[in-house]
C-alpha atoms as a PDB file:
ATOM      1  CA  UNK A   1      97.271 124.749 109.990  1.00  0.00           C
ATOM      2  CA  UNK A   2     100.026 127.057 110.780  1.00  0.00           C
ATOM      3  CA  UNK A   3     103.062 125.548 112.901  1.00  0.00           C
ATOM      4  CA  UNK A   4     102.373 128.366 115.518  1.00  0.00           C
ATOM      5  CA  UNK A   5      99.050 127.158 116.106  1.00  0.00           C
ATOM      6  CA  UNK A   6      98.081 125.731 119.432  1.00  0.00           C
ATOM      7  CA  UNK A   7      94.841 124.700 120.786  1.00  0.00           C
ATOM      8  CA  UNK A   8      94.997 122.562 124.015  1.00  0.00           C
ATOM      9  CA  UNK A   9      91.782 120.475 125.364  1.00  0.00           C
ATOM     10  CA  UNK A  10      91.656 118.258 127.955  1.00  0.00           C
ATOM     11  CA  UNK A  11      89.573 114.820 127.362  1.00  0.00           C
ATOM     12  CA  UNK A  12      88.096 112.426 129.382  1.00  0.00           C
ATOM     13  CA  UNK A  13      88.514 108.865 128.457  1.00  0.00           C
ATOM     14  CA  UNK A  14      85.884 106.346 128.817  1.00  0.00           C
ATOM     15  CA  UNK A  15      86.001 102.672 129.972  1.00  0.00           C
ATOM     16  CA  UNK A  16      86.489 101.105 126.755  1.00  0.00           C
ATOM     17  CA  UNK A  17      89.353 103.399 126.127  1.00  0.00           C
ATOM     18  CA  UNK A  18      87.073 106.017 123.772  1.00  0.00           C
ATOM     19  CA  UNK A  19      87.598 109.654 124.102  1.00  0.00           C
ATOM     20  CA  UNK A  20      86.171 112.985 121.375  1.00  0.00           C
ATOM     21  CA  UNK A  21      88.693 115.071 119.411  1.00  0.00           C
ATOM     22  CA  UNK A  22      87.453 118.435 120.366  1.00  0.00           C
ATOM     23  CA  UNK A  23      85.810 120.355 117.288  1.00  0.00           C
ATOM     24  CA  UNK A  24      88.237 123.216 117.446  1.00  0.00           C
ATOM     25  CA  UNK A  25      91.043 120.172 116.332  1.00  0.00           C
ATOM     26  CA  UNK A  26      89.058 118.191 114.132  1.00  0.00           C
ATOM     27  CA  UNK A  27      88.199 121.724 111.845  1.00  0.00           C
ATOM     28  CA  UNK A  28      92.504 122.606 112.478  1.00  0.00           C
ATOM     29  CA  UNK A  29      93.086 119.238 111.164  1.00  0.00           C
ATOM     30  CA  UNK A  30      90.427 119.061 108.520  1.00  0.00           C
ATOM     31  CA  UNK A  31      89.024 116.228 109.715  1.00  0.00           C
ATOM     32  CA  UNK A  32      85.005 115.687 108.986  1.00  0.00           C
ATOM     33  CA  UNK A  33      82.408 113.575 110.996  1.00  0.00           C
ATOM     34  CA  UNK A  34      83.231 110.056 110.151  1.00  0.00           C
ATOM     35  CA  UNK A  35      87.049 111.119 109.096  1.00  0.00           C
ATOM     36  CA  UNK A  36      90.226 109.293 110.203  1.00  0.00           C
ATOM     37  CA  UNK A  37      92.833 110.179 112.772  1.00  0.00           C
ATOM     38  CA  UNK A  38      96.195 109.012 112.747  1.00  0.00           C
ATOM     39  CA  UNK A  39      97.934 108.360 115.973  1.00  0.00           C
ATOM     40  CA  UNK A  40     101.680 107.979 116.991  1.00  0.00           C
ATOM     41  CA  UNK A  41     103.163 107.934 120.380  1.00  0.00           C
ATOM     42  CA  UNK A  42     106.615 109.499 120.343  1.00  0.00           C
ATOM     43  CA  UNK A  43     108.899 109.983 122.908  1.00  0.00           C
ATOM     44  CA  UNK A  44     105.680 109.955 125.608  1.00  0.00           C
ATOM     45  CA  UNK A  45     103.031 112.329 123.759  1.00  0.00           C
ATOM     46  CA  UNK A  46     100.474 111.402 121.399  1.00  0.00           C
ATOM     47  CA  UNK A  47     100.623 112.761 117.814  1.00  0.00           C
ATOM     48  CA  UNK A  48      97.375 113.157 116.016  1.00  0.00           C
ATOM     49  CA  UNK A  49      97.402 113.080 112.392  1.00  0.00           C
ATOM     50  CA  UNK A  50      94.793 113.413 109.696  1.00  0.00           C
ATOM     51  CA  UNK A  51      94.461 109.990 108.275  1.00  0.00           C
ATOM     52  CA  UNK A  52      94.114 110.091 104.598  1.00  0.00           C
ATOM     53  CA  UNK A  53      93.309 105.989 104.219  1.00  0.00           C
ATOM     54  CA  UNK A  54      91.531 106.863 101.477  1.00  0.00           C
ATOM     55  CA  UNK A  55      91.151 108.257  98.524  1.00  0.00           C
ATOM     56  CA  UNK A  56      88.828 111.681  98.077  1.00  0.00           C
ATOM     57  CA  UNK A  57      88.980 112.201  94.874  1.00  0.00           C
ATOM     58  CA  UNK A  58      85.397 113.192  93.461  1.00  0.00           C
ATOM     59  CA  UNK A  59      86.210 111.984  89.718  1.00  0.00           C
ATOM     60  CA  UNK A  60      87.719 108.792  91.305  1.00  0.00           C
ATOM     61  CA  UNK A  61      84.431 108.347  93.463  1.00  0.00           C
ATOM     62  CA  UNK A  62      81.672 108.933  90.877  1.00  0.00           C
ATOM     63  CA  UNK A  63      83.503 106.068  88.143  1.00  0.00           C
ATOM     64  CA  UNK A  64      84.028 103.766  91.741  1.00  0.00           C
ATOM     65  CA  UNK A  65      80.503 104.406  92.044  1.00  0.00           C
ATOM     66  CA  UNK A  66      79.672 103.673  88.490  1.00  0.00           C
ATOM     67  CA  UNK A  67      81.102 100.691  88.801  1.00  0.00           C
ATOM     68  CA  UNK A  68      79.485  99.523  91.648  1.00  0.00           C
ATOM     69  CA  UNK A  69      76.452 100.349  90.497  1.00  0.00           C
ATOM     70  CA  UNK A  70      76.990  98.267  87.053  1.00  0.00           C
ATOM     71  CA  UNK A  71      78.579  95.351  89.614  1.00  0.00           C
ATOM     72  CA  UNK A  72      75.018  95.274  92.006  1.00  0.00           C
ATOM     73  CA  UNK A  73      73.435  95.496  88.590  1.00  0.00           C
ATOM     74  CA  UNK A  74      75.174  92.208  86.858  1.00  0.00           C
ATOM     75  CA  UNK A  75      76.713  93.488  84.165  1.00  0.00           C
ATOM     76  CA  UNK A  76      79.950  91.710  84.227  1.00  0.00           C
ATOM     77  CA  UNK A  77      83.119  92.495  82.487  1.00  0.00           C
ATOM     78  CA  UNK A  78      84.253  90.932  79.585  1.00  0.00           C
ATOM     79  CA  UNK A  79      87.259  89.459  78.251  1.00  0.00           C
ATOM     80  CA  UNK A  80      89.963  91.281  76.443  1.00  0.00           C
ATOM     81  CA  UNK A  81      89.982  91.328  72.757  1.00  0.00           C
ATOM     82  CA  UNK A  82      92.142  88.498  71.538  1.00  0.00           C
ATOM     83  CA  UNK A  83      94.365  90.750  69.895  1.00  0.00           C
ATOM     84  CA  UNK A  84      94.591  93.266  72.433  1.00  0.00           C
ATOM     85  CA  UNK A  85      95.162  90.309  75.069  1.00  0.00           C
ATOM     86  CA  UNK A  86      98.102  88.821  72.648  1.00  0.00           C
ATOM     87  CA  UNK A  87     100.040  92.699  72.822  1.00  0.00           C
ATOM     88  CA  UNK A  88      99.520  92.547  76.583  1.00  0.00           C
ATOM     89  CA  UNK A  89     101.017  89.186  77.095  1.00  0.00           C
ATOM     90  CA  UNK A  90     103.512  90.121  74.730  1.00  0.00           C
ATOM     91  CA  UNK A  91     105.109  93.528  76.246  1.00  0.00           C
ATOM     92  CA  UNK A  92     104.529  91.378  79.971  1.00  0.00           C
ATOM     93  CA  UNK A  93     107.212  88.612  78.114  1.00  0.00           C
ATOM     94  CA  UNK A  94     109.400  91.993  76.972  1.00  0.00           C
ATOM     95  CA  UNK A  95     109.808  93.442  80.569  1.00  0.00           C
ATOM     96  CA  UNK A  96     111.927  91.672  83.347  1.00  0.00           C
ATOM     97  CA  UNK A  97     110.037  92.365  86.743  1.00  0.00           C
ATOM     98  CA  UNK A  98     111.710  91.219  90.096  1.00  0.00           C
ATOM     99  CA  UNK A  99     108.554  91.613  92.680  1.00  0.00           C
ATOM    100  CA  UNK A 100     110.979  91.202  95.711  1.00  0.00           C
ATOM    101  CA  UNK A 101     113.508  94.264  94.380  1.00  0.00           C
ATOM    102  CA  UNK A 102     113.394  96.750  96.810  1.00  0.00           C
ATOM    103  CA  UNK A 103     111.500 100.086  95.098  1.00  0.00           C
ATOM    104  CA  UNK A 104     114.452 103.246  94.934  1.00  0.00           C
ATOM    105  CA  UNK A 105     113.624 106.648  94.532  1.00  0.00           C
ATOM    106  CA  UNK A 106     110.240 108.403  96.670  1.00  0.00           C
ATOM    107  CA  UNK A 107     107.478 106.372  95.990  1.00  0.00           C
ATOM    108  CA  UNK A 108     103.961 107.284  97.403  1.00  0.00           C
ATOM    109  CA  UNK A 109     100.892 104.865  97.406  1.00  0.00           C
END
């Protein structure tokens, strides 16, 4: 959505606190039915955000959903390959890792 872009609606909220992004903001923000918004309160006003929680990839979804597919089914994994197990636990012995060191650089997750 370009900065210059402004769409203003005014809401009612219910009782329990609920109110409905207008349509015209959840297409700006790309934000389907059953989607995730992102709010922030700064400095008094209310930022929404698309949430991106999770991931979207198609590839990634199909081989999630081949695995829980094979998971519901029973098929359960297997162990490692003794030898492949034995170079695993070997290059784990060869690298020093310090879980509480903080992370530098930009990191995303």
């Amino acid at each position: 959505m370009p900065q210059s872009t402004m769409i203003e609606k005014t809401c009612t909220v219910t009782r329990k606190g609920q109110t409905t992004l207008p349509l015209a903001m959840r297409q700006a923000l790309g934000v389907a039915d059953g989607g995730k918004v992102r709010l922030r309160l700064d400095a008094g006003r209310v930022v929404i955000e698309p949430g991106h929680n999770e991931h979207t990839d198609p590839a990634i979804e199909a081989f999630l959903g081949l695995l829980a597919t094979d998971i519901a089914a029973g098929h359960g994994a297997v162990d490692l390959p003794d030898d492949l197990a034995s170079a695993l636990a070997a290059a784990r012995r060869e690298v020093e890792v310090d879980l509480d060191e903080p992370i530098e650089g930009e990191t995303s997750l």
